[in-house]
PDB file of N, CA and C in Angstrom:
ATOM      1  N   UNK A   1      14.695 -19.641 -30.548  1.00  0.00           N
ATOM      2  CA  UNK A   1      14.296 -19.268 -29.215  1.00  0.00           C
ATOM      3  C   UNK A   1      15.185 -18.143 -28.699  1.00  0.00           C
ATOM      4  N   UNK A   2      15.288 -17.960 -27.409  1.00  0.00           N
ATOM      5  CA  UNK A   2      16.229 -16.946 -26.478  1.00  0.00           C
ATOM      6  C   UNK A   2      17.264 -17.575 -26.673  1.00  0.00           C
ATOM      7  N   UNK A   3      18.113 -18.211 -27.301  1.00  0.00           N
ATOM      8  CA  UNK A   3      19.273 -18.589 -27.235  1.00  0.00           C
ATOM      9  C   UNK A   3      19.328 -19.423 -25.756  1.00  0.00           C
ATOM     10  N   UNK A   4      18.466 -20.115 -24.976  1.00  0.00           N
ATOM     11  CA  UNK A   4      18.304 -21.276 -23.841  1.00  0.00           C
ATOM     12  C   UNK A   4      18.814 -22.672 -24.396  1.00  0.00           C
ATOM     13  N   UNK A   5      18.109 -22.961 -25.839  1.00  0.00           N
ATOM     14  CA  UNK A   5      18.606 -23.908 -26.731  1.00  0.00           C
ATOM     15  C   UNK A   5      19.995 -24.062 -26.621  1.00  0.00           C
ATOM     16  N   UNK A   6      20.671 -23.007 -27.233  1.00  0.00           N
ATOM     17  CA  UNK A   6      22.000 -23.403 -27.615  1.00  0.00           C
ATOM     18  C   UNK A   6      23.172 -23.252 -26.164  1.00  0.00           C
ATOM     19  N   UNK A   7      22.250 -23.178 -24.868  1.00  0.00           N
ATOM     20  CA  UNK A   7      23.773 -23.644 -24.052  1.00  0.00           C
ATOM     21  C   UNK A   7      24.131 -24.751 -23.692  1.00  0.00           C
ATOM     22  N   UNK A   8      25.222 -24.987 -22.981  1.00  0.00           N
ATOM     23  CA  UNK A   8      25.811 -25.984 -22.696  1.00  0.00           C
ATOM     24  C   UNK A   8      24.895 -26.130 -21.563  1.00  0.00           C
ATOM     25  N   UNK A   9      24.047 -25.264 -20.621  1.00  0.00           N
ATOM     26  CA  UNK A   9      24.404 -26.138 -19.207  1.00  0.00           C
ATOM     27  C   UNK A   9      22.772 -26.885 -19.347  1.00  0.00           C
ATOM     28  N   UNK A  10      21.530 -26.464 -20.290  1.00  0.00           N
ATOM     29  CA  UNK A  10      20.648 -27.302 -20.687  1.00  0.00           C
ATOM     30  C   UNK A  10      20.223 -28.253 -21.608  1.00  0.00           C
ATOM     31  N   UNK A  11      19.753 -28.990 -21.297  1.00  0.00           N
ATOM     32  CA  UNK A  11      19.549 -29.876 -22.788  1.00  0.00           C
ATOM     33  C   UNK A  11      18.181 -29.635 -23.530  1.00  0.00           C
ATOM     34  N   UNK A  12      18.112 -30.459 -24.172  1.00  0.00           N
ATOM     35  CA  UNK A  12      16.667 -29.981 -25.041  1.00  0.00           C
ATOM     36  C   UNK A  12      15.532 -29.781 -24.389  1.00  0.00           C
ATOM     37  N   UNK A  13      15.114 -30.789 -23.132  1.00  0.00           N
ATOM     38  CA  UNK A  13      13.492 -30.398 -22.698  1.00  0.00           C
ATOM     39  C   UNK A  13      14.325 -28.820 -21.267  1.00  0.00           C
ATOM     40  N   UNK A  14      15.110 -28.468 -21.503  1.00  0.00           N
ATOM     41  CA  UNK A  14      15.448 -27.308 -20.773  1.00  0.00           C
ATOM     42  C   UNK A  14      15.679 -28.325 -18.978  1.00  0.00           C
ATOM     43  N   UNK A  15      16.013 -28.597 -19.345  1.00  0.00           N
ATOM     44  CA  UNK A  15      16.481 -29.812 -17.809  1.00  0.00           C
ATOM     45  C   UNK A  15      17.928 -29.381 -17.201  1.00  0.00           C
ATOM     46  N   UNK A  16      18.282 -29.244 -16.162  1.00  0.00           N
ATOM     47  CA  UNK A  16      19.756 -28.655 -16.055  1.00  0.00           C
ATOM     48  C   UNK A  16      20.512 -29.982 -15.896  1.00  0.00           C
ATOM     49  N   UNK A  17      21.300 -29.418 -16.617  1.00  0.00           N
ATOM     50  CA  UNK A  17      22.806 -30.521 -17.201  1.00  0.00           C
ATOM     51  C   UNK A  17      23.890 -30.825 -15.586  1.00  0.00           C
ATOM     52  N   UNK A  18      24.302 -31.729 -15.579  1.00  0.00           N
ATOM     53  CA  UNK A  18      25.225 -32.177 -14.517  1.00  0.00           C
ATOM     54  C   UNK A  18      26.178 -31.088 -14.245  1.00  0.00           C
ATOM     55  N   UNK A  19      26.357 -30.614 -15.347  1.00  0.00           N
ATOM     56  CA  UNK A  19      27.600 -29.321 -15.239  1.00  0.00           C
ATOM     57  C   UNK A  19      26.975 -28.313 -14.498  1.00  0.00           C
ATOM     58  N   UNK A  20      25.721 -27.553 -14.907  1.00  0.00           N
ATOM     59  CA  UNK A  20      25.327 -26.481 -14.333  1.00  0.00           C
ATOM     60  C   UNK A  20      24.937 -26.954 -12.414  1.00  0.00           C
ATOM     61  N   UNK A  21      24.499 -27.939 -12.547  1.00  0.00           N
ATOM     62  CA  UNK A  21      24.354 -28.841 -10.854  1.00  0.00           C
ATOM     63  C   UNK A  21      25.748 -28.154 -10.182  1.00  0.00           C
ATOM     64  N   UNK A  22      26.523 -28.734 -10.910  1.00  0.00           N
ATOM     65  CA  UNK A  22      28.126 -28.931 -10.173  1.00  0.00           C
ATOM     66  C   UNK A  22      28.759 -27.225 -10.082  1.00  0.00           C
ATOM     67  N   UNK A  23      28.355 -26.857 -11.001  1.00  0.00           N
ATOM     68  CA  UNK A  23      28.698 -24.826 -10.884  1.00  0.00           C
ATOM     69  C   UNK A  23      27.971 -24.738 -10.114  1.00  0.00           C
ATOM     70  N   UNK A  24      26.993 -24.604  -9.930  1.00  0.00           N
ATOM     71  CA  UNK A  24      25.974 -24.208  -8.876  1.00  0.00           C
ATOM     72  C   UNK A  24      26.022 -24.463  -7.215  1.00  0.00           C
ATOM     73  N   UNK A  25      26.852 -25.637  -7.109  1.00  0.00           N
ATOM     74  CA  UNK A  25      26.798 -26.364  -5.831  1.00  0.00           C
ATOM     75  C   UNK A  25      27.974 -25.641  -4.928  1.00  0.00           C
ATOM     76  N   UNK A  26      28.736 -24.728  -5.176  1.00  0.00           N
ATOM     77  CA  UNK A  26      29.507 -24.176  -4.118  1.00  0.00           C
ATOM     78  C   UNK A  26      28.866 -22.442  -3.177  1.00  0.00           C
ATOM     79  N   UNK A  27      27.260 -21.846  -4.164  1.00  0.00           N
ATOM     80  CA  UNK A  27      26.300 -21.265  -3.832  1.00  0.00           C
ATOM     81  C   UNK A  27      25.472 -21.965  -3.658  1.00  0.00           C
ATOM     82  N   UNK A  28      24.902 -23.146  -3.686  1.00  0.00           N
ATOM     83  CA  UNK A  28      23.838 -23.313  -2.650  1.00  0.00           C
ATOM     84  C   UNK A  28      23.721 -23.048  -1.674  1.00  0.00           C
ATOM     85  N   UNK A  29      24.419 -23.446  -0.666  1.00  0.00           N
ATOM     86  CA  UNK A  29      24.341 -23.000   0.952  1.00  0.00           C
ATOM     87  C   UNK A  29      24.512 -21.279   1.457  1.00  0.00           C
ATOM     88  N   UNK A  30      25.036 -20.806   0.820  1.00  0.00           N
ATOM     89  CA  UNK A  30      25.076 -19.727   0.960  1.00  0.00           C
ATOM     90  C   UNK A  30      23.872 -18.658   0.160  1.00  0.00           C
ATOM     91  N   UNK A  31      23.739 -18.973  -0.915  1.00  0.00           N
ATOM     92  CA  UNK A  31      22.192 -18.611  -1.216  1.00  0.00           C
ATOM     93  C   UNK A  31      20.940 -18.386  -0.690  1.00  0.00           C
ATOM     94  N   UNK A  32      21.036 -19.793   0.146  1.00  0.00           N
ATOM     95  CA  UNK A  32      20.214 -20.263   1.160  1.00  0.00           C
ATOM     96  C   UNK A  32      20.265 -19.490   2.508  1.00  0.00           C
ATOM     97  N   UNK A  33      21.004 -19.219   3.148  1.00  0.00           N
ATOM     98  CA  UNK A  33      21.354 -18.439   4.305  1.00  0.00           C
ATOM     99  C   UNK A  33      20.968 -17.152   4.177  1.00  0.00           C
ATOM    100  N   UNK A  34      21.520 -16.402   2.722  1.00  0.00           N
ATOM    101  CA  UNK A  34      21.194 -15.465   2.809  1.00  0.00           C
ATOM    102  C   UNK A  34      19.788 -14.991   2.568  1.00  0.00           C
ATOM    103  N   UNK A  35      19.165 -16.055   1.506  1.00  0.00           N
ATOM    104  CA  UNK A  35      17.665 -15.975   1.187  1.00  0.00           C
ATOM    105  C   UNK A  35      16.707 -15.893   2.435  1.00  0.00           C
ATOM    106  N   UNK A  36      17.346 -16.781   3.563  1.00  0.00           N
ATOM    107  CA  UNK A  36      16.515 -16.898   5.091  1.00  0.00           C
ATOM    108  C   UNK A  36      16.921 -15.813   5.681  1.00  0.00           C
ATOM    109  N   UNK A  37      18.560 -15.476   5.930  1.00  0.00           N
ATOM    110  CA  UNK A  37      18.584 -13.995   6.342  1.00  0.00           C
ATOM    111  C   UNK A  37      17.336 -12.716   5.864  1.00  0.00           C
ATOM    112  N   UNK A  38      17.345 -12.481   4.559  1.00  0.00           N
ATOM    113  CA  UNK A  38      16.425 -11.766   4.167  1.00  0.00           C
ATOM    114  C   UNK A  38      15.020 -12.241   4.642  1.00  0.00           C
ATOM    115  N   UNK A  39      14.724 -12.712   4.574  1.00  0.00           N
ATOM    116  CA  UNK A  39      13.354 -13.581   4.671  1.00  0.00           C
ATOM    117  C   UNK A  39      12.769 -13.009   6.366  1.00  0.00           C
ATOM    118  N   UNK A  40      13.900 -13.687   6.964  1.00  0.00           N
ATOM    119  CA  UNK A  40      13.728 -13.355   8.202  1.00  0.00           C
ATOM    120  C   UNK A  40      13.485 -11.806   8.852  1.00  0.00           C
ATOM    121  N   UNK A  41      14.507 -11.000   8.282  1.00  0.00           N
ATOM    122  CA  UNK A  41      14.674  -9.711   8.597  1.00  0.00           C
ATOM    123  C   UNK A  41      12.960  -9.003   7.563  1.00  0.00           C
ATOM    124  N   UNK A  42      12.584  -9.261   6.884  1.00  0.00           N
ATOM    125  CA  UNK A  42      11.439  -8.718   6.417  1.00  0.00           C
ATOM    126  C   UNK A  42      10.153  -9.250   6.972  1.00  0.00           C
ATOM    127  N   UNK A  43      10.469 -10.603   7.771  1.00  0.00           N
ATOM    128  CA  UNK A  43       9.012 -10.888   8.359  1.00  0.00           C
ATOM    129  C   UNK A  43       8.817 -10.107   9.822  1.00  0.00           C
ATOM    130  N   UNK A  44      10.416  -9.459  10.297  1.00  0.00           N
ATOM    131  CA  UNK A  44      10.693  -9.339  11.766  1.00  0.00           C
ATOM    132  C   UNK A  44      10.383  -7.773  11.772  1.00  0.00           C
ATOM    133  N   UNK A  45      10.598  -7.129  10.324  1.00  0.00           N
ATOM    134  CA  UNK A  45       9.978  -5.644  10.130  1.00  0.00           C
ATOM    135  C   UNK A  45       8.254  -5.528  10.201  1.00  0.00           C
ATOM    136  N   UNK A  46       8.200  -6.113   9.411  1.00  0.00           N
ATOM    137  CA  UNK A  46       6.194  -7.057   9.373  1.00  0.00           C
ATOM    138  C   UNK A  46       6.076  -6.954  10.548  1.00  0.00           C
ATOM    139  N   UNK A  47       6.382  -7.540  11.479  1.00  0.00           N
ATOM    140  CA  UNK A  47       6.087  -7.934  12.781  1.00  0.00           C
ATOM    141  C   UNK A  47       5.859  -6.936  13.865  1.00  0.00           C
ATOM    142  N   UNK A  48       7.015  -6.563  14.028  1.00  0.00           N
ATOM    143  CA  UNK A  48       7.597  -4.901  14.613  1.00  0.00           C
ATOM    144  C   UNK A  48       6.218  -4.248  14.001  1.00  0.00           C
ATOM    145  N   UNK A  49       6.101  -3.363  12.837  1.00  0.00           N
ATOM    146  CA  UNK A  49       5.113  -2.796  12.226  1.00  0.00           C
ATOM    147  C   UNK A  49       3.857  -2.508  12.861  1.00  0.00           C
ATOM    148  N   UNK A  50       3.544  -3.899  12.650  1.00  0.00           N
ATOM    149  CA  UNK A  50       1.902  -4.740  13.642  1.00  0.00           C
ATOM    150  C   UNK A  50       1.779  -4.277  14.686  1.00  0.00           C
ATOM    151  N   UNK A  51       3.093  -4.646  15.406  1.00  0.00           N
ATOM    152  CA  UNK A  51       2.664  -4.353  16.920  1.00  0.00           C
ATOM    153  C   UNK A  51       2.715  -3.003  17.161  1.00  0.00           C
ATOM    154  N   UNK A  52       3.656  -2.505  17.227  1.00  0.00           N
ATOM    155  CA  UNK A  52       3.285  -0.953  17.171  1.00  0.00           C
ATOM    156  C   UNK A  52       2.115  -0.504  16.896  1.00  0.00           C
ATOM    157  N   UNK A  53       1.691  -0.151  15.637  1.00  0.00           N
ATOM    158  CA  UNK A  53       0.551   0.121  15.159  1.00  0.00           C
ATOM    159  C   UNK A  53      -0.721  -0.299  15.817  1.00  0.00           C
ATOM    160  N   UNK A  54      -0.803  -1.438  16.635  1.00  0.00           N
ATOM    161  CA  UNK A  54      -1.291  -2.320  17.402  1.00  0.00           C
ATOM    162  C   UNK A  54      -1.511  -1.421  18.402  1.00  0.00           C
ATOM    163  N   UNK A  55      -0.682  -1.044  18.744  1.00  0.00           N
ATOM    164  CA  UNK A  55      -0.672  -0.165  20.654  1.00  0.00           C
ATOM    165  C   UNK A  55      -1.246   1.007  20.208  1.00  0.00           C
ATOM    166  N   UNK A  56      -1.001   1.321  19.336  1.00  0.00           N
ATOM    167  CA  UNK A  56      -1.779   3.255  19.552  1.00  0.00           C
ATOM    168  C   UNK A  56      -3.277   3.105  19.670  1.00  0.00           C
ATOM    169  N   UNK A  57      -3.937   3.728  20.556  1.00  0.00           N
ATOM    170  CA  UNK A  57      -5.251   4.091  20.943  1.00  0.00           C
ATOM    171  C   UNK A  57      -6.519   5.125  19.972  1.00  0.00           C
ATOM    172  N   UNK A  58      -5.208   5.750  19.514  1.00  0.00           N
ATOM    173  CA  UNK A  58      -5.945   7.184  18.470  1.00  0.00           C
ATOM    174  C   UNK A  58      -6.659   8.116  19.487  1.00  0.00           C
ATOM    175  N   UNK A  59      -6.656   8.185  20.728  1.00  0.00           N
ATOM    176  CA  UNK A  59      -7.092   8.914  21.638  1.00  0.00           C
ATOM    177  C   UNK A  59      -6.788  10.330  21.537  1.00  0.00           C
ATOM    178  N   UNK A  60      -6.058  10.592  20.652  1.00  0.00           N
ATOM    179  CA  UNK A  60      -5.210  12.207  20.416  1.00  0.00           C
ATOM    180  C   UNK A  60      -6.006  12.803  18.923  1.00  0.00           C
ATOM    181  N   UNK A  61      -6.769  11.625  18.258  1.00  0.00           N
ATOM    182  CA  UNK A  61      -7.575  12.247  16.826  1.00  0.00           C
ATOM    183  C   UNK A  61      -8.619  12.575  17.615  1.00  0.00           C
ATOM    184  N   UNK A  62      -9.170  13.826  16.909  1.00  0.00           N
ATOM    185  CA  UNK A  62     -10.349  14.208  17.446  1.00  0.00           C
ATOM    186  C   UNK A  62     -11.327  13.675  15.936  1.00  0.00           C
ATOM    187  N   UNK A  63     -12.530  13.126  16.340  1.00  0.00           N
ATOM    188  CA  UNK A  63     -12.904  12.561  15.086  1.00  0.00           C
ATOM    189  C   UNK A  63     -14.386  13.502  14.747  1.00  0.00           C
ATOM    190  N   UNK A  64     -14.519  14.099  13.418  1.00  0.00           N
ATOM    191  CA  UNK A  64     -15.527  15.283  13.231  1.00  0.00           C
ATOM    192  C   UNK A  64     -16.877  14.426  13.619  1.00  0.00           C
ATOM    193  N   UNK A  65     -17.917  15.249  14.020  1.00  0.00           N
ATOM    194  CA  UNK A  65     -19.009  14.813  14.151  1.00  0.00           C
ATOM    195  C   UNK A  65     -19.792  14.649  12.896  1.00  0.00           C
ATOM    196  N   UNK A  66     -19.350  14.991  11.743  1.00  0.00           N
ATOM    197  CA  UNK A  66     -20.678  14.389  10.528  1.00  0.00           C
ATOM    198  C   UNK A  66     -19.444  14.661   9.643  1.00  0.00           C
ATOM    199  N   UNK A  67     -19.531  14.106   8.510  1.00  0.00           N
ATOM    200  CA  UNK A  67     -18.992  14.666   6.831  1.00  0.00           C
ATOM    201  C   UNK A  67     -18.614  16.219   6.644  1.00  0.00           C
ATOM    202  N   UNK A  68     -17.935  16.750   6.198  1.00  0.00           N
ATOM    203  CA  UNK A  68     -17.731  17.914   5.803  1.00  0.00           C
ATOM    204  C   UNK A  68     -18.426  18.568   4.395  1.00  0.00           C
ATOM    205  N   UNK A  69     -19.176  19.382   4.518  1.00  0.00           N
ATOM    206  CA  UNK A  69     -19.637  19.447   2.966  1.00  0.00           C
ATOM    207  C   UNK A  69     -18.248  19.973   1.852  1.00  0.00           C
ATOM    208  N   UNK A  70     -18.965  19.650   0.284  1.00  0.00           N
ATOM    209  CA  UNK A  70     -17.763  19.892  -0.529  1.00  0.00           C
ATOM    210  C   UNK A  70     -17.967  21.680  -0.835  1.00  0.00           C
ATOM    211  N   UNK A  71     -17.171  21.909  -1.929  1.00  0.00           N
ATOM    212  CA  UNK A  71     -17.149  23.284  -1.701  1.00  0.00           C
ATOM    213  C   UNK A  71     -18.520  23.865  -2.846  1.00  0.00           C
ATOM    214  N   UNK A  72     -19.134  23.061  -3.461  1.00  0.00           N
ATOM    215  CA  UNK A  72     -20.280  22.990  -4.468  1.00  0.00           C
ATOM    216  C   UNK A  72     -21.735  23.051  -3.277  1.00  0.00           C
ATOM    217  N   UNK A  73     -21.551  22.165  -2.135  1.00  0.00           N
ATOM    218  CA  UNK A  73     -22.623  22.251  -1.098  1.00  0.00           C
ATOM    219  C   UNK A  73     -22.742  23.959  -0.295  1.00  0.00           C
ATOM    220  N   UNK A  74     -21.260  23.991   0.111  1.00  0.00           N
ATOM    221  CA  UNK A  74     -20.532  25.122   1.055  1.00  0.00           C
ATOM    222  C   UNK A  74     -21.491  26.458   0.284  1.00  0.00           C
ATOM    223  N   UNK A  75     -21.293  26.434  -1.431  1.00  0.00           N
ATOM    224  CA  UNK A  75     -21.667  27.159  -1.861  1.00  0.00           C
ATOM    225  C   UNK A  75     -23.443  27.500  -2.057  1.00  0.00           C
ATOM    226  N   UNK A  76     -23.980  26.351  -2.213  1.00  0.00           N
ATOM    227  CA  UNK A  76     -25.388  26.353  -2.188  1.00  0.00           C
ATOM    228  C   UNK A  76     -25.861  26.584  -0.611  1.00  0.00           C
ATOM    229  N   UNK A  77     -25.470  26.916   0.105  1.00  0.00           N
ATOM    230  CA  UNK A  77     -25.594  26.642   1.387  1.00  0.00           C
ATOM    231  C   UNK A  77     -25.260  28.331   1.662  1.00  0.00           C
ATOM    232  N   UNK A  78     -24.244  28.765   1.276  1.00  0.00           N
ATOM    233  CA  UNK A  78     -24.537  30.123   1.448  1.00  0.00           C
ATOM    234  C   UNK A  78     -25.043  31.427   0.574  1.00  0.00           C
ATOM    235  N   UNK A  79     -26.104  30.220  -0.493  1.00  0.00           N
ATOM    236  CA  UNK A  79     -27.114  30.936  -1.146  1.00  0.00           C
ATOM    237  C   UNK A  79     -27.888  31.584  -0.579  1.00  0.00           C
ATOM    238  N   UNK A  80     -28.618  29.712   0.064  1.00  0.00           N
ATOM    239  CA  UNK A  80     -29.930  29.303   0.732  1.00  0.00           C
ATOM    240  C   UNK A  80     -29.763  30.379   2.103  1.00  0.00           C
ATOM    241  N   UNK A  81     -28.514  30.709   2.580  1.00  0.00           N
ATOM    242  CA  UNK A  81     -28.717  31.842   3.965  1.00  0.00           C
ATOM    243  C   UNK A  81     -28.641  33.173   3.656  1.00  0.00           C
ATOM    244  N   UNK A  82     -28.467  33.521   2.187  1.00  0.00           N
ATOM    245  CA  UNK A  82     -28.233  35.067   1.991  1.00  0.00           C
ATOM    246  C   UNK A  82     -29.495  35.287   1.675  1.00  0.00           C
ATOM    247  N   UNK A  83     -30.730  33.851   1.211  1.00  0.00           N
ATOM    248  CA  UNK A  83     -32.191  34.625   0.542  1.00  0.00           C
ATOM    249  C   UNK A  83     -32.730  34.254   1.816  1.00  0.00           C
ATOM    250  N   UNK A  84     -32.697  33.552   2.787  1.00  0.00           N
ATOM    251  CA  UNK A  84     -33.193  33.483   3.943  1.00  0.00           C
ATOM    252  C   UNK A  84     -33.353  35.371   4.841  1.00  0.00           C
ATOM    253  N   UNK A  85     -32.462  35.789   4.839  1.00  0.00           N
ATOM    254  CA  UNK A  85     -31.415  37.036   5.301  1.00  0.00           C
ATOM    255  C   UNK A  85     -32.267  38.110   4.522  1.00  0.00           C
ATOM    256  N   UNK A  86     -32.200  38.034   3.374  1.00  0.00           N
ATOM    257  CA  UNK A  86     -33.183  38.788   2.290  1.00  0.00           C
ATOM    258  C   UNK A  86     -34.694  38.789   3.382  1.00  0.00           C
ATOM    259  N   UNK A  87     -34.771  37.609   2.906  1.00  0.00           N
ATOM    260  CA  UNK A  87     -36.491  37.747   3.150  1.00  0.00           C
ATOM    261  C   UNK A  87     -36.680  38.093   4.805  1.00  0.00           C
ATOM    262  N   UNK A  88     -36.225  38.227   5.452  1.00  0.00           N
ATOM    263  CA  UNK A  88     -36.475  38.541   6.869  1.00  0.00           C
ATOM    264  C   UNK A  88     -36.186  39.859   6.988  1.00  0.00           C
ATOM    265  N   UNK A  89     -35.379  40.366   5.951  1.00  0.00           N
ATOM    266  CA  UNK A  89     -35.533  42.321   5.833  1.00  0.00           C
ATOM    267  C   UNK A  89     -36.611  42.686   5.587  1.00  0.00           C
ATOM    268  N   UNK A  90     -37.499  42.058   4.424  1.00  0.00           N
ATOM    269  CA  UNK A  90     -38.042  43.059   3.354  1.00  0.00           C
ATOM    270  C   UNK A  90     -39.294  42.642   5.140  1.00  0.00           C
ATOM    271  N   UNK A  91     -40.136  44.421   5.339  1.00  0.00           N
ATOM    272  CA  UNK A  91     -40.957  44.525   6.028  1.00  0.00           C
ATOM    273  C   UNK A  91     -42.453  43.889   5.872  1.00  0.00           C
ATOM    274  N   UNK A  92     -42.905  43.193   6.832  1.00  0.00           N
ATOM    275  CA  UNK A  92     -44.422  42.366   6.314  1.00  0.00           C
ATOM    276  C   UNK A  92     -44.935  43.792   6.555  1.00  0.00           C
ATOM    277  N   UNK A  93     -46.414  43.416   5.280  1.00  0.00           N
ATOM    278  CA  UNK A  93     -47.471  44.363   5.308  1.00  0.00           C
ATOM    279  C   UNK A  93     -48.685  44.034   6.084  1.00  0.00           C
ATOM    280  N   UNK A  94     -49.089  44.810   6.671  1.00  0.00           N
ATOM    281  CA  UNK A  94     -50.578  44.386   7.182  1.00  0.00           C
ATOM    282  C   UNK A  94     -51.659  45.502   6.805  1.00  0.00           C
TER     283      UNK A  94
END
């Protein structure tokens, strides 16, 4: 395996040994504090975030009235007005 087998602080079904309990037990509490410190300070950024974002109105975007064409439309588009343009030169016959 990963070499998990051969330490001291597990035993065979990977169970932690009394020893690793007892190393461990002068970071618990402090682990803990700091894990909630963090915890806390990232739900209180979350939070903050929301609300803000929350209050703006968007009253300052001006929002376009339709889609913008792409530049493949833009281009067919100022085909369709240069043969338009054409044909309103050439003189009707009567």
């Amino acid at each position: 395996m990963s070499g998990v087998e051969h330490s001291t602080y597990y035993d065979r079904k990977l169970r932690q040994s009394p020893a690793l309990i007892r190393a461990r037990r002068p970071y618990l509490v402090k682990n803990t504090l700091v894990g909630l410190g963090i915890t806390a300070f990232a739900l209180g950024v979350y939070t903050y975030t929301i609300r803000v974002v929350g209050q703006d109105d968007f009253d300052d975007v001006q929002v376009p009235s339709g889609p913008q064409p792409t530049l493949p439309q833009r281009a067919q588009g100022q085909n369709q007005q240069s043969s338009i343009q054409a044909q309103s030169q050439v003189p009707a016959k009567k």
